[in-house]
C-alpha atoms as a PDB file:
ATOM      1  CA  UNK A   1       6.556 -25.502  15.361  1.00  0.00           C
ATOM      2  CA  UNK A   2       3.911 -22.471  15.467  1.00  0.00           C
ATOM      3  CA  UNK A   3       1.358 -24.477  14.825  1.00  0.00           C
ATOM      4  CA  UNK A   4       1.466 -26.910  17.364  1.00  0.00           C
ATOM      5  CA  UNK A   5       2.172 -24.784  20.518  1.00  0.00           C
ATOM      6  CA  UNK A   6      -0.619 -24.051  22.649  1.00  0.00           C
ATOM      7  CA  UNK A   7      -2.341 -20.528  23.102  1.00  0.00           C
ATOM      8  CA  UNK A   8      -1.786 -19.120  25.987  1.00  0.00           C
ATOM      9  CA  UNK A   9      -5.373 -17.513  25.614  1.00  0.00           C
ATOM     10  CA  UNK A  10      -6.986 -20.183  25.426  1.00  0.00           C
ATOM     11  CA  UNK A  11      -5.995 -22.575  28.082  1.00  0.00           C
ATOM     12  CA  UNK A  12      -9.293 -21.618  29.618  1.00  0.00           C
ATOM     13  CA  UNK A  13     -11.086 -22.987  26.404  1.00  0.00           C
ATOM     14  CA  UNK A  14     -12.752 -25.851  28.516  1.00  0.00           C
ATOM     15  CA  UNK A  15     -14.783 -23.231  30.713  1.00  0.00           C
ATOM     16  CA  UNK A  16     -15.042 -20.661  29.112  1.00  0.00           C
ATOM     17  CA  UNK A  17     -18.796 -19.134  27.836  1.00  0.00           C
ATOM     18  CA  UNK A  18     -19.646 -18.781  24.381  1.00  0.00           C
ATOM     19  CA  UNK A  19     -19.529 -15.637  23.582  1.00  0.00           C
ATOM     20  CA  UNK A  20     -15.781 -15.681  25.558  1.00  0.00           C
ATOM     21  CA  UNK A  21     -15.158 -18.496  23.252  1.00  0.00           C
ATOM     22  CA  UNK A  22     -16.212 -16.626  19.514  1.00  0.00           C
ATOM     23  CA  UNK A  23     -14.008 -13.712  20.706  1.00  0.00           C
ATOM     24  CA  UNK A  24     -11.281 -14.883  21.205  1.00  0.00           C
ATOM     25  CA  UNK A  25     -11.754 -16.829  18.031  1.00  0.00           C
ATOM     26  CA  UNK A  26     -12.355 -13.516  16.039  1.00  0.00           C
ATOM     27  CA  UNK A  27      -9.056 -12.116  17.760  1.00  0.00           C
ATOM     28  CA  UNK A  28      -7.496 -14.150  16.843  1.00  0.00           C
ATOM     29  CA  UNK A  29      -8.452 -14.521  13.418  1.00  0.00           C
ATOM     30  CA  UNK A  30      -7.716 -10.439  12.941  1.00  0.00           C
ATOM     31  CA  UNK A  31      -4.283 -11.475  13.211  1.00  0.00           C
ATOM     32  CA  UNK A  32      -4.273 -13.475  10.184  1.00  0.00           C
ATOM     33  CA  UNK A  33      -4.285 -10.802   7.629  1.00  0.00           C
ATOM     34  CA  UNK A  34      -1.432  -8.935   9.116  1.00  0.00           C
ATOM     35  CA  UNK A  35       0.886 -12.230   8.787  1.00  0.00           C
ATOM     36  CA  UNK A  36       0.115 -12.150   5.390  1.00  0.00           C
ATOM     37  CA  UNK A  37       1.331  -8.774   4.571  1.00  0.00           C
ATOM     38  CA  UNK A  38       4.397 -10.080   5.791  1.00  0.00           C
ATOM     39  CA  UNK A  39       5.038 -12.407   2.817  1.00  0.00           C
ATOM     40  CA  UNK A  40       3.076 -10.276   0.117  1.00  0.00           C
ATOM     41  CA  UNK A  41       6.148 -10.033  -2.025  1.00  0.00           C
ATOM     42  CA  UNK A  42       6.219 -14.058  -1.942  1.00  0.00           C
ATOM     43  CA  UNK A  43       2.620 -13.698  -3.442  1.00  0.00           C
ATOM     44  CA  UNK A  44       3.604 -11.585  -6.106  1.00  0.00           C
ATOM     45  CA  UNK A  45       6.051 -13.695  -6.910  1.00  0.00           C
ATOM     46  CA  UNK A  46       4.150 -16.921  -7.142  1.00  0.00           C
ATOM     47  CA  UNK A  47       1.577 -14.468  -9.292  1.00  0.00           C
ATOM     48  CA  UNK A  48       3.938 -13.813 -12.091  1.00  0.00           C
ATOM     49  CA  UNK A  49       5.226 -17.183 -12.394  1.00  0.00           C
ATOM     50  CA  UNK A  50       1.986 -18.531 -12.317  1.00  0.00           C
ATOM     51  CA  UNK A  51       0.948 -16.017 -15.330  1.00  0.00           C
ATOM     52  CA  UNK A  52       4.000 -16.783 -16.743  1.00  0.00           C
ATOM     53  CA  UNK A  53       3.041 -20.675 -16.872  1.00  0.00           C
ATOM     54  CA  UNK A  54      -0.506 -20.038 -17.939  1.00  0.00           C
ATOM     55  CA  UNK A  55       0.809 -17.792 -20.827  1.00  0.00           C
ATOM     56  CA  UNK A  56       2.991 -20.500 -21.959  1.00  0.00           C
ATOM     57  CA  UNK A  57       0.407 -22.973 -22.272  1.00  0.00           C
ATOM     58  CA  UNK A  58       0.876 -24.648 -18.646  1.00  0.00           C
ATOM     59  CA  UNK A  59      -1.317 -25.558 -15.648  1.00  0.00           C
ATOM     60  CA  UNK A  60      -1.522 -24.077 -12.382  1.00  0.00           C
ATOM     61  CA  UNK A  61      -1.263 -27.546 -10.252  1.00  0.00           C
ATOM     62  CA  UNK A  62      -2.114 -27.304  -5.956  1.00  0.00           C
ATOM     63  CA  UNK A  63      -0.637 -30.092  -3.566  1.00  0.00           C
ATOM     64  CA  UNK A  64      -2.156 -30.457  -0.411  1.00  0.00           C
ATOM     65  CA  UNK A  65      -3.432 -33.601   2.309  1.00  0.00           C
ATOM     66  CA  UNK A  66      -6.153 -32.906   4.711  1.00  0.00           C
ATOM     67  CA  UNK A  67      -7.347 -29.188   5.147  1.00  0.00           C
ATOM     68  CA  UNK A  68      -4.786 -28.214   3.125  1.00  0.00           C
ATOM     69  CA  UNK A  69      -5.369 -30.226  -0.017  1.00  0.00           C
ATOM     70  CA  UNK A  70      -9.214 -29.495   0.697  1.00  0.00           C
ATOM     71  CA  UNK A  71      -8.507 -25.968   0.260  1.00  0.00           C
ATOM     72  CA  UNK A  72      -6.576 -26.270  -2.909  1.00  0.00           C
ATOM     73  CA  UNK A  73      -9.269 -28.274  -4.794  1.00  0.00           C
ATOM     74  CA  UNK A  74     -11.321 -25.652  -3.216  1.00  0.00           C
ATOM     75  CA  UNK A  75      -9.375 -22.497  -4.963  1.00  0.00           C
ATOM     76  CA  UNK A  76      -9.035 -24.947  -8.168  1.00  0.00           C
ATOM     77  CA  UNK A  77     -12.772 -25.822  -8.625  1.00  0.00           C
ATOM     78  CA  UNK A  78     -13.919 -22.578  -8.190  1.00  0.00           C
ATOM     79  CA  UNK A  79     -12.081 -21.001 -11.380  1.00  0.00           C
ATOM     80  CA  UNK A  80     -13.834 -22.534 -14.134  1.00  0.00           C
ATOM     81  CA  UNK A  81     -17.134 -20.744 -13.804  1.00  0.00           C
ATOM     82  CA  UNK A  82     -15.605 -17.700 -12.357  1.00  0.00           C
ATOM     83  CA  UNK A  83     -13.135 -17.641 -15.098  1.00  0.00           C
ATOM     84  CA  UNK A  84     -14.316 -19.329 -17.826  1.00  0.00           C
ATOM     85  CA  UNK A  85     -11.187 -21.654 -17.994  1.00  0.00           C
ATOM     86  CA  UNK A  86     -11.135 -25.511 -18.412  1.00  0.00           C
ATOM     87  CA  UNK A  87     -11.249 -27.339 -15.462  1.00  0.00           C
ATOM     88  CA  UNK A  88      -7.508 -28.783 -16.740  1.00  0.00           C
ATOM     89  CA  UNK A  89      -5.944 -25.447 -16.170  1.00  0.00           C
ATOM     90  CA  UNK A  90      -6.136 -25.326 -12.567  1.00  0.00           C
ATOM     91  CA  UNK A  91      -5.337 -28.708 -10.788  1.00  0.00           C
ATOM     92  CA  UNK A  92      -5.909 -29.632  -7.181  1.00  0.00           C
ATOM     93  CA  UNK A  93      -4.564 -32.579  -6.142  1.00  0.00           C
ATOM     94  CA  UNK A  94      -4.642 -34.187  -2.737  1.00  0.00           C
ATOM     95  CA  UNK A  95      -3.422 -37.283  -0.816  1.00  0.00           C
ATOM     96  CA  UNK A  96      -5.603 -40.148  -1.037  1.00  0.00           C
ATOM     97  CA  UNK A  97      -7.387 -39.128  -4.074  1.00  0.00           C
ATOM     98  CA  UNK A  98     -11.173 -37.747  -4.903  1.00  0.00           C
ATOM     99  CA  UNK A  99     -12.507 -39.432  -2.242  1.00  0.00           C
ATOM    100  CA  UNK A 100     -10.284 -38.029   0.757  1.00  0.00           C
ATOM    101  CA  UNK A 101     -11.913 -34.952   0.327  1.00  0.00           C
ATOM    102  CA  UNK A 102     -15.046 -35.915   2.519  1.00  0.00           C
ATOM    103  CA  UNK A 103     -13.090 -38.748   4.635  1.00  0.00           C
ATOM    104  CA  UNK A 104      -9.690 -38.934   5.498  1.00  0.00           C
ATOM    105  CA  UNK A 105      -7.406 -42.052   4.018  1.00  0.00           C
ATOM    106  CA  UNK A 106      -5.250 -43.279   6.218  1.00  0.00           C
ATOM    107  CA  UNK A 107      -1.895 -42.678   5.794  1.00  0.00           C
ATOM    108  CA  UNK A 108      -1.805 -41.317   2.513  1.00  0.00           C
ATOM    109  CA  UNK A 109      -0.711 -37.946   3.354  1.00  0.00           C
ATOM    110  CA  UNK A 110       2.831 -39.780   4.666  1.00  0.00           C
ATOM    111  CA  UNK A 111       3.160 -41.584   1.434  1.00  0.00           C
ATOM    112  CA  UNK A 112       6.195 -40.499  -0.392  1.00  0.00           C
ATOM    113  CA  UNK A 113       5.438 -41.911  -3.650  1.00  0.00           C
ATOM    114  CA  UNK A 114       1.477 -41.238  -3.912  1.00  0.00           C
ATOM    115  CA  UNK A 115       2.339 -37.390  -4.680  1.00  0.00           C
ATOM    116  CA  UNK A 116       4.759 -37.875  -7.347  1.00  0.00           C
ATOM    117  CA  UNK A 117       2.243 -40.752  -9.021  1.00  0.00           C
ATOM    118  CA  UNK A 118      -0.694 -38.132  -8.954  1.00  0.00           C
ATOM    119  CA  UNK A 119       1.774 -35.945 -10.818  1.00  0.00           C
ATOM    120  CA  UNK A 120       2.749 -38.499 -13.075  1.00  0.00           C
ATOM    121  CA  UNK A 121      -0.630 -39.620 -13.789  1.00  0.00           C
ATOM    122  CA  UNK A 122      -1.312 -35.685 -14.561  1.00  0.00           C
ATOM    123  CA  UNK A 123       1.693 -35.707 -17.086  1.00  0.00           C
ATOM    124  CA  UNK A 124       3.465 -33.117 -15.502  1.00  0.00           C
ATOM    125  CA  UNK A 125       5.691 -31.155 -17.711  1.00  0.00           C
ATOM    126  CA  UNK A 126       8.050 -28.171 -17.222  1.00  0.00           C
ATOM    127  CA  UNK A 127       5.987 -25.911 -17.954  1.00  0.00           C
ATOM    128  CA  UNK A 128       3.728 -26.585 -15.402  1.00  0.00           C
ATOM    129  CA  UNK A 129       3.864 -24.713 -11.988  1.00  0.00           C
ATOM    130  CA  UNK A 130       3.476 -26.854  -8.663  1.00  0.00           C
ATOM    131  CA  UNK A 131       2.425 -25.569  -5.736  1.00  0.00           C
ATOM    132  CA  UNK A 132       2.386 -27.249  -2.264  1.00  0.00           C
ATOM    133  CA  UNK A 133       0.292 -26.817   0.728  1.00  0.00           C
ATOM    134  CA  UNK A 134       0.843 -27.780   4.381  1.00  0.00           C
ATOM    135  CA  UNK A 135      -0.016 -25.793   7.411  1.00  0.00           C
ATOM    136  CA  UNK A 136       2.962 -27.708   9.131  1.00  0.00           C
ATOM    137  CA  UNK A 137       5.228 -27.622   6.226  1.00  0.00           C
ATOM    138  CA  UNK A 138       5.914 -31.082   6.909  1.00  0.00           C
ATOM    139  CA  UNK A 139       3.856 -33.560   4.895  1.00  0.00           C
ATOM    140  CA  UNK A 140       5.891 -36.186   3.073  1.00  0.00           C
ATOM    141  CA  UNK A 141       3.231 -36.340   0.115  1.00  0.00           C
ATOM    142  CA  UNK A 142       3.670 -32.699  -0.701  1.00  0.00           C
ATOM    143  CA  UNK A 143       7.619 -32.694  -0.055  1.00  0.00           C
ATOM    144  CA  UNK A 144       8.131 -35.519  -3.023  1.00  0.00           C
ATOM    145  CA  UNK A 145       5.861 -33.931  -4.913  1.00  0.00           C
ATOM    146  CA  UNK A 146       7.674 -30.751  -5.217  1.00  0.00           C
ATOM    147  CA  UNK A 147      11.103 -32.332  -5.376  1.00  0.00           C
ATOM    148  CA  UNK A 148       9.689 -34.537  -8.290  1.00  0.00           C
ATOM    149  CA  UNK A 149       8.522 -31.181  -9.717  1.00  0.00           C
ATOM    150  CA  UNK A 150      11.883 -29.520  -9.344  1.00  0.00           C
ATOM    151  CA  UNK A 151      13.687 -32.175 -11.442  1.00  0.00           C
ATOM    152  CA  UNK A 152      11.249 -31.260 -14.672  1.00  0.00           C
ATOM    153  CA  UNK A 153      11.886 -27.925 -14.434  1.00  0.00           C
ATOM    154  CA  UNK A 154       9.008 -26.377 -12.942  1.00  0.00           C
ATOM    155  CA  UNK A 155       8.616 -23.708 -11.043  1.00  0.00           C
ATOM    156  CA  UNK A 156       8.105 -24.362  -7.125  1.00  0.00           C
ATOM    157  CA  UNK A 157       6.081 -22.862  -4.295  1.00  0.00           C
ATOM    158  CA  UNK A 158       5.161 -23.966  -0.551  1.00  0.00           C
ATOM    159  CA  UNK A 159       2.647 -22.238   1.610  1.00  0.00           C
ATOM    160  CA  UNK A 160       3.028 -23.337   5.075  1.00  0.00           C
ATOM    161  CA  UNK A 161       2.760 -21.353   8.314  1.00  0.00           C
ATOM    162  CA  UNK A 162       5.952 -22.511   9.850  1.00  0.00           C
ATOM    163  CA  UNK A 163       9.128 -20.336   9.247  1.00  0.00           C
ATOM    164  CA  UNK A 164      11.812 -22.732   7.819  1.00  0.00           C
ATOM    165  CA  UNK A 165       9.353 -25.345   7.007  1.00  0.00           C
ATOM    166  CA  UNK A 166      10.621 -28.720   5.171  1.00  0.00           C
ATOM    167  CA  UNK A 167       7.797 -28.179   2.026  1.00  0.00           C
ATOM    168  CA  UNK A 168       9.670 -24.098   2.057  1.00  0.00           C
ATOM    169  CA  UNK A 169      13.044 -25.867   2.088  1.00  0.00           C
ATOM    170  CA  UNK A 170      11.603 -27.981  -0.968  1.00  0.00           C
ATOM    171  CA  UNK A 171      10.277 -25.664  -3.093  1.00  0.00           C
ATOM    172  CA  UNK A 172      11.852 -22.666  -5.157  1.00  0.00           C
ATOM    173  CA  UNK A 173       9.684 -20.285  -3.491  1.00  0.00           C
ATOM    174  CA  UNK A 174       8.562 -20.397   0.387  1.00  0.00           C
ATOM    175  CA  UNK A 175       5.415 -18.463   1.260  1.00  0.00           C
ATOM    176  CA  UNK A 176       4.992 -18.858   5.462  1.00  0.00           C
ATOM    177  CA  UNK A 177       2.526 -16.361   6.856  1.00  0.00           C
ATOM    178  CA  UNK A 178       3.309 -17.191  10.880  1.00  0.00           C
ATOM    179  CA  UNK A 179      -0.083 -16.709  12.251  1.00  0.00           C
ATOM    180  CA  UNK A 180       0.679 -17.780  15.882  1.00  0.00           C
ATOM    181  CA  UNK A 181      -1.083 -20.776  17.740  1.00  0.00           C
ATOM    182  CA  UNK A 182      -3.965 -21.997  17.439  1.00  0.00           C
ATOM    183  CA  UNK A 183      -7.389 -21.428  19.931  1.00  0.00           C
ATOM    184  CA  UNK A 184      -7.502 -25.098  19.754  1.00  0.00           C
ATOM    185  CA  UNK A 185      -3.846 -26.297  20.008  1.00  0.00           C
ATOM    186  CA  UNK A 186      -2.613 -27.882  16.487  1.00  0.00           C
ATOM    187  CA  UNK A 187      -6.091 -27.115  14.729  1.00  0.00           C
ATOM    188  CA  UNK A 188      -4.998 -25.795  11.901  1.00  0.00           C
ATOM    189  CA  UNK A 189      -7.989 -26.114   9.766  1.00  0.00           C
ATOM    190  CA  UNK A 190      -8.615 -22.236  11.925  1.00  0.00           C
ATOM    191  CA  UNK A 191      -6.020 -19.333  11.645  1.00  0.00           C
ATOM    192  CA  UNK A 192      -3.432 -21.476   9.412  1.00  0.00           C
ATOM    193  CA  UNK A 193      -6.570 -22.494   7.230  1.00  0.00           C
ATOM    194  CA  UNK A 194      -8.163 -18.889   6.778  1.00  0.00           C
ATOM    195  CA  UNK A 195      -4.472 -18.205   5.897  1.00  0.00           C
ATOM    196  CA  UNK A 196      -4.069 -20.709   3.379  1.00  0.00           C
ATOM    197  CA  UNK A 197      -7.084 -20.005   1.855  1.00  0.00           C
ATOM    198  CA  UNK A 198      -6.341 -15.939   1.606  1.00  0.00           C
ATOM    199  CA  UNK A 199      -2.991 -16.747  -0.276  1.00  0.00           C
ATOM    200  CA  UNK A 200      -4.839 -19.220  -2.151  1.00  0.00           C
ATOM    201  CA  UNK A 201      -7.495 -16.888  -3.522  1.00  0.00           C
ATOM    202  CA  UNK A 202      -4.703 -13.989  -4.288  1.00  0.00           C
ATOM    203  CA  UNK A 203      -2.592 -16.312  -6.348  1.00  0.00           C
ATOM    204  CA  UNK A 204      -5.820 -17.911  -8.022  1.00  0.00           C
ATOM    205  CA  UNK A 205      -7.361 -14.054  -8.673  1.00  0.00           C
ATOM    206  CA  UNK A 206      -4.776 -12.211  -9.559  1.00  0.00           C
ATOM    207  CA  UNK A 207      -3.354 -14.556 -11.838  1.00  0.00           C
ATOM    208  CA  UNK A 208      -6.697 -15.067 -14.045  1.00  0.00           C
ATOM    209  CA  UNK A 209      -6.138 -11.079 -13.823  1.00  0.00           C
ATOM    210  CA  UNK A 210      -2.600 -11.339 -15.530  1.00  0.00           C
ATOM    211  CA  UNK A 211      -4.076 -13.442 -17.976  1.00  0.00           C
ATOM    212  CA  UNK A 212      -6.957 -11.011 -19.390  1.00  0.00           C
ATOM    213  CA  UNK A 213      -9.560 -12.664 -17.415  1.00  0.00           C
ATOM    214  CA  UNK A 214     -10.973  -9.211 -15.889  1.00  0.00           C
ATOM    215  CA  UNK A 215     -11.891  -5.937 -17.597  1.00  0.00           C
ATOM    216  CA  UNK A 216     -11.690  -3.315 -14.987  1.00  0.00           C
ATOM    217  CA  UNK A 217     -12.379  -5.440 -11.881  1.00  0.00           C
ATOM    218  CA  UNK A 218     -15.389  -6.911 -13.986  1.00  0.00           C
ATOM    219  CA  UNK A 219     -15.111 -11.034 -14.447  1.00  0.00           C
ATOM    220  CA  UNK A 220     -15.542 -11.144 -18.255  1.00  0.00           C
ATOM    221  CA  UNK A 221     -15.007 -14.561 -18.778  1.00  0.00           C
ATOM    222  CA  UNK A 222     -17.945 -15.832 -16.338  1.00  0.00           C
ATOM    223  CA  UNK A 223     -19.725 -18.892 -17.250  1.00  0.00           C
ATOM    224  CA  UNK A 224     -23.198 -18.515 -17.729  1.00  0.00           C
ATOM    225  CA  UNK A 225     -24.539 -21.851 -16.395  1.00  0.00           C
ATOM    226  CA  UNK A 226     -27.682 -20.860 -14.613  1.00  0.00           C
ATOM    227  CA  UNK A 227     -30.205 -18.093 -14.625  1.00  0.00           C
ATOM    228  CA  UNK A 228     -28.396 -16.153 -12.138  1.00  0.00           C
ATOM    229  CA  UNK A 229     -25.164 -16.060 -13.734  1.00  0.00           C
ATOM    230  CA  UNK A 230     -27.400 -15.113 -17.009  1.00  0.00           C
ATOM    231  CA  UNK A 231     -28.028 -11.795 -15.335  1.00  0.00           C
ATOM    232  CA  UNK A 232     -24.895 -11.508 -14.245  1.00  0.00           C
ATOM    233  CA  UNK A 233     -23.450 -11.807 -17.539  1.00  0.00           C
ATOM    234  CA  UNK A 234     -26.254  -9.019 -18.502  1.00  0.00           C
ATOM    235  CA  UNK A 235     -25.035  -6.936 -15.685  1.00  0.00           C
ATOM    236  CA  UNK A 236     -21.481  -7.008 -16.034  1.00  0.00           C
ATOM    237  CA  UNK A 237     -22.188  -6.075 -19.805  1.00  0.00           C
ATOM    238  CA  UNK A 238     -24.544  -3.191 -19.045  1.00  0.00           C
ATOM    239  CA  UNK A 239     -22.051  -1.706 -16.516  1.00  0.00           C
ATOM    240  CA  UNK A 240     -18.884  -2.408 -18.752  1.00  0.00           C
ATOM    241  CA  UNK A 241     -20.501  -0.599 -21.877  1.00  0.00           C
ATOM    242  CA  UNK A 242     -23.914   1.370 -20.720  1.00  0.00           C
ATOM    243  CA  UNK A 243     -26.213  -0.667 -22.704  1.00  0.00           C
ATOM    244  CA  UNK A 244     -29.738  -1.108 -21.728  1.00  0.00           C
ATOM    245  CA  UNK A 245     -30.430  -4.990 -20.809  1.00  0.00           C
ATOM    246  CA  UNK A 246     -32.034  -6.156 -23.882  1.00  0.00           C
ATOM    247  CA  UNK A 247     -29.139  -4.262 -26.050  1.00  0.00           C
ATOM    248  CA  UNK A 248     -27.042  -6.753 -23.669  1.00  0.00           C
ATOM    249  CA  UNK A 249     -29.079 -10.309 -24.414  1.00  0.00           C
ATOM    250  CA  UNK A 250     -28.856  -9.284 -28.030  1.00  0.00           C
ATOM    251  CA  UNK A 251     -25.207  -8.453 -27.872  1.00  0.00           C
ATOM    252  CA  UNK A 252     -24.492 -11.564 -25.774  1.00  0.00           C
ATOM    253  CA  UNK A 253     -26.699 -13.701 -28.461  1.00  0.00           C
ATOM    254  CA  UNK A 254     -24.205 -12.807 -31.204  1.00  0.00           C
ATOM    255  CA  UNK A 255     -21.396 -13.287 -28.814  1.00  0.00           C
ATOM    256  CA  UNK A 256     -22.489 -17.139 -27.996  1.00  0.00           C
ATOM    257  CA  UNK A 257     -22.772 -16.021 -24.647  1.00  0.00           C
ATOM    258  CA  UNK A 258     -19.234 -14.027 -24.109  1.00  0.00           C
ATOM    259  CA  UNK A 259     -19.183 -11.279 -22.348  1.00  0.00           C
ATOM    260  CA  UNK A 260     -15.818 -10.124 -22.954  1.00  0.00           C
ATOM    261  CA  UNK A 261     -16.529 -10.490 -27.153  1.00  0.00           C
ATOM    262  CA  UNK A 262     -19.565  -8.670 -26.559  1.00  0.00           C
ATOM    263  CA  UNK A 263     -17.717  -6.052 -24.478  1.00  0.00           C
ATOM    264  CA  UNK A 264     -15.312  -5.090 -27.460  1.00  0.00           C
ATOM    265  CA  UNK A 265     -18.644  -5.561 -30.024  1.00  0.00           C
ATOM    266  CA  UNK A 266     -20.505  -2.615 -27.973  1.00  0.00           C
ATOM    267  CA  UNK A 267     -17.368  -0.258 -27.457  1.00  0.00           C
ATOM    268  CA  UNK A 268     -15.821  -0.970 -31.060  1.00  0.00           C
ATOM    269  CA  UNK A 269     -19.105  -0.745 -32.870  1.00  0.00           C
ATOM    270  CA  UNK A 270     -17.838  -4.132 -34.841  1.00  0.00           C
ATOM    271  CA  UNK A 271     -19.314  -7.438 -35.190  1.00  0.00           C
ATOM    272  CA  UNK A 272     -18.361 -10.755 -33.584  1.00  0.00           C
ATOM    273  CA  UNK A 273     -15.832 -11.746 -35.663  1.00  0.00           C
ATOM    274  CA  UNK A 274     -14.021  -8.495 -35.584  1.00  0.00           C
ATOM    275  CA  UNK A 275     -14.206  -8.434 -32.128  1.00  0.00           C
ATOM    276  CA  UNK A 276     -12.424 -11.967 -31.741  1.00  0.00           C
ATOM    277  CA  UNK A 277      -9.809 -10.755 -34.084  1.00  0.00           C
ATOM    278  CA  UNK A 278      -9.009  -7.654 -31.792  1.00  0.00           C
ATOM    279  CA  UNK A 279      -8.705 -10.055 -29.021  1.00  0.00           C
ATOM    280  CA  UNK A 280      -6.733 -12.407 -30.022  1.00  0.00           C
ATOM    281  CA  UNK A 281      -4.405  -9.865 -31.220  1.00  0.00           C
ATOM    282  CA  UNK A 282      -3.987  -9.133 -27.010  1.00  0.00           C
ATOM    283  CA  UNK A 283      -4.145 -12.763 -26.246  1.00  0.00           C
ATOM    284  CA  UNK A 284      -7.687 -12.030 -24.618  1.00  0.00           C
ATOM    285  CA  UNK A 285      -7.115  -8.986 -22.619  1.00  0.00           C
ATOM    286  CA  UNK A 286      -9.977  -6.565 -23.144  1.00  0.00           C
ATOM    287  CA  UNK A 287      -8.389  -3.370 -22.279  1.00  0.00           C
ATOM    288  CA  UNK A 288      -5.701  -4.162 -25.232  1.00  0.00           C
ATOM    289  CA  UNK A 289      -8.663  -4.701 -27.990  1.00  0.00           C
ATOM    290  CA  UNK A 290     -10.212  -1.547 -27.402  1.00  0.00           C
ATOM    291  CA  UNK A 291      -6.788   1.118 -28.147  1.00  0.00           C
END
């Protein structure tokens, strides 16, 4: 396995200076994004059927333990205020609950029922798409998940960074960028993490994408929950649709604080409620509501 074979770098690591030590880190690092472009057309993949699920009415669900499952609570949290979706949409679950997220349970990432309870307790249904994490591709938790998974119909993925991993084998769809070993042998929160978290972000982004949740490469959908993201909301407005800033706070006032209604309001020259009408009629994607 990859990514528990030692560096032959590194086998200095011990003695070697700082700045020797952050070098090699950052080489090695530079290798992660060409091991992705290996398995792009895995990613795509995993995009549409994602889209596919979220059109439908499903969830987007991660499966991880340790750094992995970290990572996909991580991807999952982050879409609600970036996206404007519930917090139900996009699931990450990971072995040992809540609480193993800032200290590790023991032995819950070998469980081979815990996975397929969380899943359970979820009310997983076929349209749902599970996907499972493990930098080792070997973690009993994520394997029964995605075999439990499998038997309801829904769609599969692994992302691992072993080739041939058991999670790949598992899953309808593999994803294994091979980033090499580690600086610090079997430490895969480092090259096999940044990894992870790359694909993670690419699924996550370009899925909200399929579903209408940009306008140009503008977020439309942002949540507005603090002053900052106030004048964000302003200044994706103003750039979308060349309005001066308090055109924008008015705009957004009759649009209850959506950008994306507000968008369509400016460039259509229509109220809110036509606007909602146009977009509905393109199941939320902007470009759509303005032909």
């Amino acid at each position: 396995m990859t990514t528990e074979t030692r560096n032959e770098r590194t086998t200095d690591l011990d003695i070697m200076t700082p700045l020797e030590i952050v070098t090699v880190m950052n080489d090695e690092d530079a290798k992660v994004p060409a091991a992705i472009r290996e398995v792009l057309p895995q990613i795509a993949q995993a995009v549409e059927w994602v889209t596919q699920s979220l059109r439908a009415g499903g969830r987007l669900i991660y499966m991880g333990a340790g750094t992995s499952g970290r990572l996909g609570v991580l991807d999952a949290v982050e879409c609600p205020p970036t996206f404007g979706v519930s917090p139900d949409l996009i699931v990450g679950l990971m072995a040992g609950g809540e609480n193993a997220f800032v200290r590790a349970v023991e032995g819950a990432e070998d469980s081979l029922t815990m996975g397929v309870d969380d899943l359970k307790n979820r009310n997983l249904c076929q349209k749902d798409i599970v996907i499972g994490i493990a930098a080792s591709g070997r973690t009993p938790y994520v394997i029964a998940a995605l075999e439990y998974a499998k038997t309801l119909g829904c769609h599969t993925v692994a992302i691992a960074c072993n080739h041939g991993s058991a999670i790949g084998k598992a899953a309808e769809l593999a994803i294994e960028p091979i980033v090499g070993p580690e600086v610090l042998t079997g430490s895969t929160r480092l090259k096999a993490g940044t990894a992870q978290k790359m694909v993670l972000n690419m699924i996550s982004t370009a899925s909200m994408v399929g579903v209408g949740k940009a306008y140009h490469n503008l977020m439309v959908d942002v949540m507005q929950t603090n002053e900052k993201l106030h004048v964000r909301a302003q200044n994706i407005l103003m750039e979308a649709t060349d309005v001066d800033r308090e055109t924008a706070k008015n705009l957004l006032e009759q649009a209850q604080g959506s950008v994306k209604l507000a968008i369509v309001m400016a460039l259509q020259n229509c109220d809110a409620k036509q606007a909602k009408e146009k977009l509905e009629r393109t199941q939320g994607h902007v470009r759509g509501a303005l032909q």
